[in-house]
PDB file of N, CA and C in Angstrom:
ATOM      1  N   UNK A   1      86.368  78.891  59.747  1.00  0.00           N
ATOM      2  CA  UNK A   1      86.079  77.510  59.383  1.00  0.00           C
ATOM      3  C   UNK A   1      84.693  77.141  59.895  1.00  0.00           C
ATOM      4  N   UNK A   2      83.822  76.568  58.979  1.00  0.00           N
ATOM      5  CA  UNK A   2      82.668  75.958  59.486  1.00  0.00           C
ATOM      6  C   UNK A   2      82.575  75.081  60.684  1.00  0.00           C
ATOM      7  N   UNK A   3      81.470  75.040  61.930  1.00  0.00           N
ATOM      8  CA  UNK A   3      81.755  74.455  62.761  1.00  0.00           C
ATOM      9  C   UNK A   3      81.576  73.599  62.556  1.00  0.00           C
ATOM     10  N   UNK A   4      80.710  72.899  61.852  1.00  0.00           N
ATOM     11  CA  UNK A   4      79.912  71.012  61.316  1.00  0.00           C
ATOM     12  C   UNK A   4      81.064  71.024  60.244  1.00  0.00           C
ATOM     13  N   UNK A   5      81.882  71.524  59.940  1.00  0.00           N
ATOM     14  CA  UNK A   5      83.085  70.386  59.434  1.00  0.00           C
ATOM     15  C   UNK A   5      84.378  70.144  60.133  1.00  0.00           C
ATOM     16  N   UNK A   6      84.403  71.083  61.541  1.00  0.00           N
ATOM     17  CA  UNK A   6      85.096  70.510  62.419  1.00  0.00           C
ATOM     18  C   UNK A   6      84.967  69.541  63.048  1.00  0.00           C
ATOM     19  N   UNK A   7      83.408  69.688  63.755  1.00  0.00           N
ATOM     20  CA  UNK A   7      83.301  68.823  63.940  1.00  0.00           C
ATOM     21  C   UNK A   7      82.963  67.105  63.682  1.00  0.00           C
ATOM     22  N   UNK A   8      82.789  67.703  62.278  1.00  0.00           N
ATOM     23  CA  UNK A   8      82.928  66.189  61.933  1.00  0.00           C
ATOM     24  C   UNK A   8      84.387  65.461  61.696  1.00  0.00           C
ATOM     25  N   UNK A   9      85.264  66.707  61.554  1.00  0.00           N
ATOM     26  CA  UNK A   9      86.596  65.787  61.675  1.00  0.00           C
ATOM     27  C   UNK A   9      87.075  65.357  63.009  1.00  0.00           C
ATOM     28  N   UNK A  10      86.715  65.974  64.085  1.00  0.00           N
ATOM     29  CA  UNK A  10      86.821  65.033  65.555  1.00  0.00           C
ATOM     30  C   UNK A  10      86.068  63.740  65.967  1.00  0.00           C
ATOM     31  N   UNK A  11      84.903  63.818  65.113  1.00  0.00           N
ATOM     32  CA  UNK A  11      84.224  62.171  64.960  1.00  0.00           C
ATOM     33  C   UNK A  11      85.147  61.556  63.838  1.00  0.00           C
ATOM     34  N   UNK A  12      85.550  62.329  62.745  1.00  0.00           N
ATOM     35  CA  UNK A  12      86.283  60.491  61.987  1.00  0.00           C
ATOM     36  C   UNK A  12      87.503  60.683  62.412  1.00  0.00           C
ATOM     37  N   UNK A  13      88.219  60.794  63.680  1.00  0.00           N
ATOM     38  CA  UNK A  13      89.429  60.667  64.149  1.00  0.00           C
ATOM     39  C   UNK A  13      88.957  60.142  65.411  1.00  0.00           C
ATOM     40  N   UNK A  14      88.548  59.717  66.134  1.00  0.00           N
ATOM     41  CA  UNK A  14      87.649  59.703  66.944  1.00  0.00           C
ATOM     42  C   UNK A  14      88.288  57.804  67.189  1.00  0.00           C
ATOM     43  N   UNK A  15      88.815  57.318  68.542  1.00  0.00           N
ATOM     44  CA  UNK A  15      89.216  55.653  67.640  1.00  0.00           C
ATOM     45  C   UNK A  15      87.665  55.345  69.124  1.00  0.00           C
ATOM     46  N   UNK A  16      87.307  54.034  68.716  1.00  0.00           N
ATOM     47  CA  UNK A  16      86.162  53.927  69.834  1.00  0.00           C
ATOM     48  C   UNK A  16      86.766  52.585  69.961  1.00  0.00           C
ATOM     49  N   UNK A  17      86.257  52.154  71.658  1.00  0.00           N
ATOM     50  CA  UNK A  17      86.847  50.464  72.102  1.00  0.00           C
ATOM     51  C   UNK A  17      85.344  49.839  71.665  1.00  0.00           C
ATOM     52  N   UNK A  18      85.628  48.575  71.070  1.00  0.00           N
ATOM     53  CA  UNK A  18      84.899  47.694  70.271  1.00  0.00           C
ATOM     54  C   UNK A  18      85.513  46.340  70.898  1.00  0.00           C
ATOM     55  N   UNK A  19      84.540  45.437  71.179  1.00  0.00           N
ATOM     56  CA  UNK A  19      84.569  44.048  71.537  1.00  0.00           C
ATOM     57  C   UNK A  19      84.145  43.061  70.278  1.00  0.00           C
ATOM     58  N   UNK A  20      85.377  42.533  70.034  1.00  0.00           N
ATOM     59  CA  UNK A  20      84.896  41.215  68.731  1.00  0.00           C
ATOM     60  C   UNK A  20      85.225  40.267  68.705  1.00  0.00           C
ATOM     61  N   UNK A  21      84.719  39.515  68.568  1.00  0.00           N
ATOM     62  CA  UNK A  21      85.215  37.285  68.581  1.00  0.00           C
ATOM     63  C   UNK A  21      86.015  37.244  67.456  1.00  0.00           C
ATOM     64  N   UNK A  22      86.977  36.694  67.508  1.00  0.00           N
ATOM     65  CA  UNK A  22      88.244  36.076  66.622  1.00  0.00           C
ATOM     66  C   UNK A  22      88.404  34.577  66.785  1.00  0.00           C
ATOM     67  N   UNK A  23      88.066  34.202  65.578  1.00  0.00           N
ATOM     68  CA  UNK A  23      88.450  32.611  65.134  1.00  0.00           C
ATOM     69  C   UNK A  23      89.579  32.401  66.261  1.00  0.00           C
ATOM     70  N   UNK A  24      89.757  31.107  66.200  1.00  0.00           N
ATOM     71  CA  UNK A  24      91.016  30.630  67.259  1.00  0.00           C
ATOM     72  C   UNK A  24      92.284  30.833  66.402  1.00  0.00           C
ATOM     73  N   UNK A  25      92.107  30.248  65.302  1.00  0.00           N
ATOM     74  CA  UNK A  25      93.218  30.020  64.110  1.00  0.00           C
ATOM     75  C   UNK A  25      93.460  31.366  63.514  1.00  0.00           C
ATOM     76  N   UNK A  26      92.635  32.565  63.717  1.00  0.00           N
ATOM     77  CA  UNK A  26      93.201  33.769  63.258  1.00  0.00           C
ATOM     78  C   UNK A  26      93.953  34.304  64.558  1.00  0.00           C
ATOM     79  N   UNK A  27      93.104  34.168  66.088  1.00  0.00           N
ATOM     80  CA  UNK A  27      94.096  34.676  67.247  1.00  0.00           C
ATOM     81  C   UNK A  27      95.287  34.449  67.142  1.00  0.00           C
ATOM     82  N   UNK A  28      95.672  32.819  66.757  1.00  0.00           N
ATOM     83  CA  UNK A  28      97.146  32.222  67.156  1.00  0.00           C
ATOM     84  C   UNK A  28      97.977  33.116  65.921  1.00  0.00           C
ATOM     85  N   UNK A  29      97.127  33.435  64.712  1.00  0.00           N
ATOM     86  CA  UNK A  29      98.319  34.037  63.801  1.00  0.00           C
ATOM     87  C   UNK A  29      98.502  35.564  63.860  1.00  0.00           C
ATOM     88  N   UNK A  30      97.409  35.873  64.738  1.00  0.00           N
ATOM     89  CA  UNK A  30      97.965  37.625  64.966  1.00  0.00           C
ATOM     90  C   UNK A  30      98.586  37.612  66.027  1.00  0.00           C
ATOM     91  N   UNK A  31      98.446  36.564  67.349  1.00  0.00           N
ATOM     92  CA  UNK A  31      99.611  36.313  68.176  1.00  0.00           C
ATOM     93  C   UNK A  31     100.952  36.575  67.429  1.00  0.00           C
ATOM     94  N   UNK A  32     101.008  35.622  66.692  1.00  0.00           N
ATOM     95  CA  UNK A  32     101.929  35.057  66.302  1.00  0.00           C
ATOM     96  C   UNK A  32     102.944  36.490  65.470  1.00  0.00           C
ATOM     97  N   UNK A  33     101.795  37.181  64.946  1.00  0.00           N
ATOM     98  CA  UNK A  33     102.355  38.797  64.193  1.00  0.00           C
ATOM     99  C   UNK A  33     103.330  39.381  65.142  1.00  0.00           C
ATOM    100  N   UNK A  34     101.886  39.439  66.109  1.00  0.00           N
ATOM    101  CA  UNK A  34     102.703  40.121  67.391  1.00  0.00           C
ATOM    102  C   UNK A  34     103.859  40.244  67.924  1.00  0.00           C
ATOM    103  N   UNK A  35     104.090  39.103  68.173  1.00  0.00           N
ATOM    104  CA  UNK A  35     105.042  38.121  68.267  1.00  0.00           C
ATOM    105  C   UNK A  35     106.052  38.943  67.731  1.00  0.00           C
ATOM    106  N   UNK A  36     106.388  38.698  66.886  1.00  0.00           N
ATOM    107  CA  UNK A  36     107.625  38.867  65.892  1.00  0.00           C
ATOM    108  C   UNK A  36     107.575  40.156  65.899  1.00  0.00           C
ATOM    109  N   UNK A  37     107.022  41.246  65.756  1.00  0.00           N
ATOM    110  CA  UNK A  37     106.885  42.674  65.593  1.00  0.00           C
ATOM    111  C   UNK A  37     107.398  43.146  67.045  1.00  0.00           C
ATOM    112  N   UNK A  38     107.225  42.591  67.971  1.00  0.00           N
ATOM    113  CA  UNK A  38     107.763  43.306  69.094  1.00  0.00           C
ATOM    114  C   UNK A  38     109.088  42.779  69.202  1.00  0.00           C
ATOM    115  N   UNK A  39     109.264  41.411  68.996  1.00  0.00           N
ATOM    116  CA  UNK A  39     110.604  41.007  68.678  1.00  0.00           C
ATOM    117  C   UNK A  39     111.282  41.918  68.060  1.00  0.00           C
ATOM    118  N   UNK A  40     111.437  41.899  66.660  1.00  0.00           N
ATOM    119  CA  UNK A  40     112.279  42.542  65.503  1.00  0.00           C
ATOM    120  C   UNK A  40     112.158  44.242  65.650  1.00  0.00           C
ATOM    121  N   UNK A  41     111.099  44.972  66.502  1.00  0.00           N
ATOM    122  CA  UNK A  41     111.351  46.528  66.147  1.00  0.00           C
ATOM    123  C   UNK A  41     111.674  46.389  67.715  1.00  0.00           C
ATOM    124  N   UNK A  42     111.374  46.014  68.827  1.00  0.00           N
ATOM    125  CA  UNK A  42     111.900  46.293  69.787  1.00  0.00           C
ATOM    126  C   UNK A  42     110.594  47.499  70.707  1.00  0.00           C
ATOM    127  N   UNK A  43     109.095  47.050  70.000  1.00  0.00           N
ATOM    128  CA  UNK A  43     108.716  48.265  70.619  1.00  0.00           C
ATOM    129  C   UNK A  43     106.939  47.811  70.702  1.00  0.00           C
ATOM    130  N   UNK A  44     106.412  48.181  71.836  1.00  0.00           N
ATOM    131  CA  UNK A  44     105.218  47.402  71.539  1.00  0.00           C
ATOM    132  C   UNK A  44     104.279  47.271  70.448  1.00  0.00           C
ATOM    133  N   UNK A  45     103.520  46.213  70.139  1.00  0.00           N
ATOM    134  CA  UNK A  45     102.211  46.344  69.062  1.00  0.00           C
ATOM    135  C   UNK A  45     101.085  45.656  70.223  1.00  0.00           C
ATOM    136  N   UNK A  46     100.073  46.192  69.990  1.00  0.00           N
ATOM    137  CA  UNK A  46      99.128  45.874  70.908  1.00  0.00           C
ATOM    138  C   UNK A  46      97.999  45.057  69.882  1.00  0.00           C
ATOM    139  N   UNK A  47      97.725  44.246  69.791  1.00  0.00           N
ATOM    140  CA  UNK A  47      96.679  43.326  69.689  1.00  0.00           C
ATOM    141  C   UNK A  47      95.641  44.004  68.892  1.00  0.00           C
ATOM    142  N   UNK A  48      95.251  45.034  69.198  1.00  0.00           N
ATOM    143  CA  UNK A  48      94.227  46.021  68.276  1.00  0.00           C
ATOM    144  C   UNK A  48      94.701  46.767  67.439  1.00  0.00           C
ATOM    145  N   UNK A  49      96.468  46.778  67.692  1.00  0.00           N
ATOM    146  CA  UNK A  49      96.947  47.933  66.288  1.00  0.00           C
ATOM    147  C   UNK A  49      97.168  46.818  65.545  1.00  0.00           C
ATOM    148  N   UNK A  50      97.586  45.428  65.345  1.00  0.00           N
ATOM    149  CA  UNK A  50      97.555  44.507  64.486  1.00  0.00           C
ATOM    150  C   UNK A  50      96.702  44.397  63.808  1.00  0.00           C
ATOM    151  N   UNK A  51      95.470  44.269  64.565  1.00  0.00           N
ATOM    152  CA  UNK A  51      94.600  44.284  63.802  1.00  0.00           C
ATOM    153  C   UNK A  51      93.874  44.989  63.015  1.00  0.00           C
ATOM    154  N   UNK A  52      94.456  46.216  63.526  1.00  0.00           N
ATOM    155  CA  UNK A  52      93.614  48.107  62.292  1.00  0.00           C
ATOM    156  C   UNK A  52      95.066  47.414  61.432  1.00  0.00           C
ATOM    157  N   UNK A  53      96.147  47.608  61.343  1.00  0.00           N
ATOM    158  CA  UNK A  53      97.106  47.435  60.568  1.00  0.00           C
ATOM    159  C   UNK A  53      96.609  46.537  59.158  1.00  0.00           C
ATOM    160  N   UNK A  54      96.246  45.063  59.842  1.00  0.00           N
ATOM    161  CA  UNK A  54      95.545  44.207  59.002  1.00  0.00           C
ATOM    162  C   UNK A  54      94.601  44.540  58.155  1.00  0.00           C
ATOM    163  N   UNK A  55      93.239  45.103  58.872  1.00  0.00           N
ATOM    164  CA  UNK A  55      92.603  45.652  58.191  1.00  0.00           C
ATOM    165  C   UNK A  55      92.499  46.949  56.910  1.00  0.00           C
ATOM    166  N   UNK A  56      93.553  47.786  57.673  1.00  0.00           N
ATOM    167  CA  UNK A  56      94.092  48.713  56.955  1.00  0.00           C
ATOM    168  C   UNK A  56      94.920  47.883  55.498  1.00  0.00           C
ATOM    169  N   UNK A  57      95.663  47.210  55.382  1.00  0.00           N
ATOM    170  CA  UNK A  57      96.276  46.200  54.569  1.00  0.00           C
ATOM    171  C   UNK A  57      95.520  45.805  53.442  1.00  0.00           C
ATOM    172  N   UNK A  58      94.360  45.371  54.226  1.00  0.00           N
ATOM    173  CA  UNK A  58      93.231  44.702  53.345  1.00  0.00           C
ATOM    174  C   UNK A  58      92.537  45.469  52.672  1.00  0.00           C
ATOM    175  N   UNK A  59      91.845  46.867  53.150  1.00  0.00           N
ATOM    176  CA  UNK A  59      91.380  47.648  52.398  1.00  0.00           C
ATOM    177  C   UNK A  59      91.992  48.336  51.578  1.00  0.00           C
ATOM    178  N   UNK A  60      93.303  48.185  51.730  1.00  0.00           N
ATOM    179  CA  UNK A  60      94.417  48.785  50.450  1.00  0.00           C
ATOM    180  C   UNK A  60      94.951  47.925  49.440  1.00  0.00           C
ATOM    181  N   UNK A  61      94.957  47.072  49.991  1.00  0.00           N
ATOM    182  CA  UNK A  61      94.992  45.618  48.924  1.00  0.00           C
ATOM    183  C   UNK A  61      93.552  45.152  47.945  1.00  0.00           C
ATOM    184  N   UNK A  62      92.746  45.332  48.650  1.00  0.00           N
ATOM    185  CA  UNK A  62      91.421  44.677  48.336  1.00  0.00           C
ATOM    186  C   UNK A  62      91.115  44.760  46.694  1.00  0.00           C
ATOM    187  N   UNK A  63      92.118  45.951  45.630  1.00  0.00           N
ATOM    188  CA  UNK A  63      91.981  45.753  44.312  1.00  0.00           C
ATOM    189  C   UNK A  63      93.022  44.908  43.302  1.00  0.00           C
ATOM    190  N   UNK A  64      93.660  44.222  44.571  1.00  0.00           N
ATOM    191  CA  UNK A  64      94.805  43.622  44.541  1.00  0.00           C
ATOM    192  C   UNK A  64      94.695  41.851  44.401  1.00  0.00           C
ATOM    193  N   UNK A  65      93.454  42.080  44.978  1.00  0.00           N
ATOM    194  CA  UNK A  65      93.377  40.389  45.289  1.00  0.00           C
ATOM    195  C   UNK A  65      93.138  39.457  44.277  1.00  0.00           C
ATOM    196  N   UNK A  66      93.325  38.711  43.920  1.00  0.00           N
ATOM    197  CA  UNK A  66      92.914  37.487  42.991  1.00  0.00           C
ATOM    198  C   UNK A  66      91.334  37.304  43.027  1.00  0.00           C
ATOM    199  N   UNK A  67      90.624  36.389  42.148  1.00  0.00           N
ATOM    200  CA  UNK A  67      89.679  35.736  42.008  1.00  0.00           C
ATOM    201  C   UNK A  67      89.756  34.573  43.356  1.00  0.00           C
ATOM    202  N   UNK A  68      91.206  34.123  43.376  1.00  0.00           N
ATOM    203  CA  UNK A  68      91.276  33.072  44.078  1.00  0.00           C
ATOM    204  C   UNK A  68      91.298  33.730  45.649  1.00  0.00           C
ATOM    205  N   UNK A  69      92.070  34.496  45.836  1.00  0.00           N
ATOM    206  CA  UNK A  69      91.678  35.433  47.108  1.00  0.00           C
ATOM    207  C   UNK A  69      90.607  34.867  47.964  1.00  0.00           C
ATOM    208  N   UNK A  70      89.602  35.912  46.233  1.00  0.00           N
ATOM    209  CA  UNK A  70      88.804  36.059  47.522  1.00  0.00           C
ATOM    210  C   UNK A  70      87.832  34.816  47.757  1.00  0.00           C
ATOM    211  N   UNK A  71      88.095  33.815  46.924  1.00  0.00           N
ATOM    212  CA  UNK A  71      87.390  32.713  47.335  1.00  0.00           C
ATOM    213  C   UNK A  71      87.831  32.081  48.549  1.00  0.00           C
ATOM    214  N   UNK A  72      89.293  32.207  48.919  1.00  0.00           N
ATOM    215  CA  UNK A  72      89.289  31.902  50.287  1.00  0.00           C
ATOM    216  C   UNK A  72      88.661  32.763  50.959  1.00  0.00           C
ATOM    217  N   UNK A  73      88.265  33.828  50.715  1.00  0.00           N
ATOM    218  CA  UNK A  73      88.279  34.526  51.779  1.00  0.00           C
ATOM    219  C   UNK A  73      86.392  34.016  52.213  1.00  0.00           C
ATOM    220  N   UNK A  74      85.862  33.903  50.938  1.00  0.00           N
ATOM    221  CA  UNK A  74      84.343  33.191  51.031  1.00  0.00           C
ATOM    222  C   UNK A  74      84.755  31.948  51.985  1.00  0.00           C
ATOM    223  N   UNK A  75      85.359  31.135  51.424  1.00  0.00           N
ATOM    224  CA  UNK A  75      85.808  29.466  52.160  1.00  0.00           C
ATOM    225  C   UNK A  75      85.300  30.104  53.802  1.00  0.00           C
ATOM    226  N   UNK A  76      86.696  30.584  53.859  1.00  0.00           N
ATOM    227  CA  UNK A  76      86.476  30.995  55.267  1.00  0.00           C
ATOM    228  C   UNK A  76      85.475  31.410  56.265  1.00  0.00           C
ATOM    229  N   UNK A  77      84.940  32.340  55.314  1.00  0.00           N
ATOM    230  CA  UNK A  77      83.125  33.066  56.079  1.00  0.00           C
ATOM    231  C   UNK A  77      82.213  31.868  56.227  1.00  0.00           C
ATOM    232  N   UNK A  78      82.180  31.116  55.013  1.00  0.00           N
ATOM    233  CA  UNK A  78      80.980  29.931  55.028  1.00  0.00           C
ATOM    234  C   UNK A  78      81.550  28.888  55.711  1.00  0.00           C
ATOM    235  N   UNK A  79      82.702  28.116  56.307  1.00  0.00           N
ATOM    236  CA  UNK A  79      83.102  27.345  56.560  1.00  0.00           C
ATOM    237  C   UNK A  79      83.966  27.373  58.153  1.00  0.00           C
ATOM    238  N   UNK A  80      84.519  28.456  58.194  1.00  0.00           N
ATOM    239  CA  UNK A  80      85.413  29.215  59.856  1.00  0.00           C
ATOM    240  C   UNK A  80      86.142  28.150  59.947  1.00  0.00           C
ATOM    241  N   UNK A  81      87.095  27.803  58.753  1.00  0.00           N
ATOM    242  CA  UNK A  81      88.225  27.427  58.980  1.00  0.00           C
ATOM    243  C   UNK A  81      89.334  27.808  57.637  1.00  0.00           C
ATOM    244  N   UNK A  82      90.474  27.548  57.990  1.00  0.00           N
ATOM    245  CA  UNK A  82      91.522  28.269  57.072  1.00  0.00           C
ATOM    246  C   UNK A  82      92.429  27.917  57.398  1.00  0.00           C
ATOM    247  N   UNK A  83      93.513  28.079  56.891  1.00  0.00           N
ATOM    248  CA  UNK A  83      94.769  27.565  56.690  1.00  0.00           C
ATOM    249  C   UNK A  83      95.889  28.341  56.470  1.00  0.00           C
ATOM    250  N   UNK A  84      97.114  28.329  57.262  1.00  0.00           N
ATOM    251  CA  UNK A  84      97.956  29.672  56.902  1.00  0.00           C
ATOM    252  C   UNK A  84      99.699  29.220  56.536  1.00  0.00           C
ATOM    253  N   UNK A  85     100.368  29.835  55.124  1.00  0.00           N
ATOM    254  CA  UNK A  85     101.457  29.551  54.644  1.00  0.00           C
ATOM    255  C   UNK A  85     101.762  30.505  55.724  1.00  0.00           C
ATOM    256  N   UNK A  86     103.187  30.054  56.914  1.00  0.00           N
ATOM    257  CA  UNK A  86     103.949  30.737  57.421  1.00  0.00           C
ATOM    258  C   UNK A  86     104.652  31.691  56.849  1.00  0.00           C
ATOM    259  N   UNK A  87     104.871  31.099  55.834  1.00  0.00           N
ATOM    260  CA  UNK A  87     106.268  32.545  55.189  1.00  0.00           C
ATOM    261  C   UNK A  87     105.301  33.627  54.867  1.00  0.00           C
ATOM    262  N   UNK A  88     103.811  33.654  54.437  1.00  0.00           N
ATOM    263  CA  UNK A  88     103.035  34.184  54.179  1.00  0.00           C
ATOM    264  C   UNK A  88     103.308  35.357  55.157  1.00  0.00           C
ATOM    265  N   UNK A  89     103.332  34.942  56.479  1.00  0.00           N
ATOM    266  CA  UNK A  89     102.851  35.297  57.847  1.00  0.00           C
ATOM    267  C   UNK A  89     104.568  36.033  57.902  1.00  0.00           C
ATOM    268  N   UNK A  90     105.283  35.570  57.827  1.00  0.00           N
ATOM    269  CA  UNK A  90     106.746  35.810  57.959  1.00  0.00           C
ATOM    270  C   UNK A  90     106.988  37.157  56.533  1.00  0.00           C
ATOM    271  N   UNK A  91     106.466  37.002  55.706  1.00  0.00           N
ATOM    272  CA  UNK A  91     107.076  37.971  54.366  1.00  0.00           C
ATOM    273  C   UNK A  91     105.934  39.221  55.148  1.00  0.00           C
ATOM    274  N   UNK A  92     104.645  39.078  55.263  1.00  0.00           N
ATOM    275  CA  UNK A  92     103.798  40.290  55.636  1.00  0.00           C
ATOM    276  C   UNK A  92     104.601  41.069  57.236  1.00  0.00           C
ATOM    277  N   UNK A  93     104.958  40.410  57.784  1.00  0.00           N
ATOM    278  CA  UNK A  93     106.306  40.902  58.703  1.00  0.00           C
ATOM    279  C   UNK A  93     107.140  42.015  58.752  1.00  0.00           C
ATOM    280  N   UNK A  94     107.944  41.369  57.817  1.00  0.00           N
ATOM    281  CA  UNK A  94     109.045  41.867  57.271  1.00  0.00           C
ATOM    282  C   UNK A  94     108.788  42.659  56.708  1.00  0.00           C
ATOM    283  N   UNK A  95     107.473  43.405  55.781  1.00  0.00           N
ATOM    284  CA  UNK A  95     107.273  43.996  54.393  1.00  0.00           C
ATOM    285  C   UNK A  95     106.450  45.168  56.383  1.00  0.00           C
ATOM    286  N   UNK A  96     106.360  45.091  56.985  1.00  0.00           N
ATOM    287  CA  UNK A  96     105.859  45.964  57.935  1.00  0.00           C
ATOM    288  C   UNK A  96     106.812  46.810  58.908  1.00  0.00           C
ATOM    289  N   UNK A  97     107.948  46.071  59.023  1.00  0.00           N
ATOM    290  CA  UNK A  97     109.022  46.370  59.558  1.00  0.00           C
ATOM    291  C   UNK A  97     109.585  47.291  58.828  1.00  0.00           C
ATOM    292  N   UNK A  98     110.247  47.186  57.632  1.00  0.00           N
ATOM    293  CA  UNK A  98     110.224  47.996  56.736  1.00  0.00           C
ATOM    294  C   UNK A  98     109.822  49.235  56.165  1.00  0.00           C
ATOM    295  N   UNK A  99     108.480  49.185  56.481  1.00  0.00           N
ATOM    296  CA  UNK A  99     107.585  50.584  56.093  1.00  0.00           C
ATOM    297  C   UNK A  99     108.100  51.951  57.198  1.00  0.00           C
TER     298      UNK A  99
END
């Protein structure tokens, strides 16, 4: 096996610690993930796997989204505020528990 394609698969497996600011109103709702995920499986989620999870979500969704989507999702960037349907928060849950 080539060595420069080993080693490049130990860099993209590779996870690195990263420091990032989170809206207040997005903290309280990945709290809030949290929350319930350690509740209902009985097993930890740590704050940063929520959030690769999320992200992961999004980049698998992302051909998924509406027009309207992603205009919230603009709202949000230009504006840093947003608004969240609980069951929203409650069905993405459940649909994780599941998997």
């Amino acid at each position: 096996m080539d060595n420069g394609h080993k080693n490049s698969q130990k860099i993209a497996n590779h996870k690195r610690k990263r420091s990032i600011t989170i809206n207040t109103v997005l903290e309280e709702k990945l709290r809030d993930i949290q929350s319930q995920l350690i509740g209902n499986t009985k097993s930890n989620w740590s704050l940063s796997m929520i959030v690769n999870v999320l992200i992961i979500a999004g980049l698998l969704a992302l051909d998924k989204l509406s027009k309207e989507d992603l205009h919230k999702i603009k709202y949000f960037i230009e504006s840093d505020k947003i608004t969240f349907n609980h069951k929203t928060v409650k069905d993405f849950v459940e649909q994780i528990i599941k998997a």
